[in-house]
Protein backbone atom coordinates (compact mmCIF):
# COMPACT_ATOMS: atom_id res chain seq x y z
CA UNK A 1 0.59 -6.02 -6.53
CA UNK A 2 3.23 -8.91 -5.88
CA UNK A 3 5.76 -8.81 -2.96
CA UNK A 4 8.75 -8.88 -6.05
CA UNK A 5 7.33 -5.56 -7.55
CA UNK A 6 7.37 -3.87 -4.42
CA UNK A 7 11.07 -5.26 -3.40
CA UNK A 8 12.28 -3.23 -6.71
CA UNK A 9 10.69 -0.33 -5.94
CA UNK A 10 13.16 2.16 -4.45
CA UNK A 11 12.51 4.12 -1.29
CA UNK A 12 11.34 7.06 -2.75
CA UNK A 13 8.89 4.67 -5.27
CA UNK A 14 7.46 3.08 -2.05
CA UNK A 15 6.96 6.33 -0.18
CA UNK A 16 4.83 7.69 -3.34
CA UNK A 17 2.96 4.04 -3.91
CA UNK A 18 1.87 4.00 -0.26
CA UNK A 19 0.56 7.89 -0.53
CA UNK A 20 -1.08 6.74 -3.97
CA UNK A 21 -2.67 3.84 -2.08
CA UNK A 22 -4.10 5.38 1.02
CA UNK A 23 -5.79 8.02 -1.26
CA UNK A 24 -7.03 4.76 -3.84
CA UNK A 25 -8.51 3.37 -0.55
CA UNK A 26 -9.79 7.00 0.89
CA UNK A 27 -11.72 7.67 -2.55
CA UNK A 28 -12.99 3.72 -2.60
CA UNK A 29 -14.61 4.31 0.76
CA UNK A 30 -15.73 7.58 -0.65
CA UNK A 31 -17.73 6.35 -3.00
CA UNK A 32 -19.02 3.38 -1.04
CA UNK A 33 -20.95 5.42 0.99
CA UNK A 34 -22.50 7.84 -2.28
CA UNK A 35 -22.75 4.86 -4.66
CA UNK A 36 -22.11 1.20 -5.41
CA UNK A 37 -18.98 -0.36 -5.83
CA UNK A 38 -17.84 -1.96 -8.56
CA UNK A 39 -16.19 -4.78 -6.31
CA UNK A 40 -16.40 -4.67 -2.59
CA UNK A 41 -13.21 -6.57 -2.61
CA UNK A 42 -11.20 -3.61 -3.80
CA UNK A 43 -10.86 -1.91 -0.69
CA UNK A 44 -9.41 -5.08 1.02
CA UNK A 45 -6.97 -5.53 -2.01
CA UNK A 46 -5.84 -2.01 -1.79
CA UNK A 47 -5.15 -2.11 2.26
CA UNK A 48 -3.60 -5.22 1.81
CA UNK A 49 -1.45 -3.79 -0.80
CA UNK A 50 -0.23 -0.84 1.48
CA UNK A 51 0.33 -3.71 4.32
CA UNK A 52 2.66 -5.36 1.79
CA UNK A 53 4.45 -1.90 0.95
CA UNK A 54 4.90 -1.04 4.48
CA UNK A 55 6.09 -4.20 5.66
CA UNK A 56 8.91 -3.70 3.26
CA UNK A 57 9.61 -0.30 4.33
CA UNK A 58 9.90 -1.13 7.45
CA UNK A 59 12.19 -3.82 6.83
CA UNK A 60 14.34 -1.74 5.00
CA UNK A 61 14.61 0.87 8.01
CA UNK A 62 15.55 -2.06 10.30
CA UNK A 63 17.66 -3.24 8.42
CA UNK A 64 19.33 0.36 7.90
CA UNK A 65 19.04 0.85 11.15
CA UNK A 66 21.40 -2.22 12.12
CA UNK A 67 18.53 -3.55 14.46
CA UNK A 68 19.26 -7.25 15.67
């Protein structure tokens, strides 16, 4: 997912995409252990993803928060 998608997501979007992304990862490792993955690399795209979204979150609550 690129940095511009998540920047037009609103608030409530972001909230849902980062509960959608944790659970993505959750089932990933989930079936790493039972079976093989498909692509290792998934589960490192997907946390990386949720790093992106909640970088911008919090940027957005410093930002409404009038931090300095």
């Amino acid at each position: 997912m690129k940095i511009k998608e998540i920047r037009d997501m609103s608030d409530v979007q972001l909230a849902d995409e980062i509960r959608r992304l944790r659970r993505h990862v959750y089932d990933l490792r989930a079936q790493s252990v039972t079976e093989k993955l498909e692509s290792p690399t998934l589960i490192k795209q997907a946390r990386r993803d949720i790093a992106r979204c909640l970088t911008v979150q919090n940027e957005r609550a410093g930002a409404a928060g009038g931090e300095k």
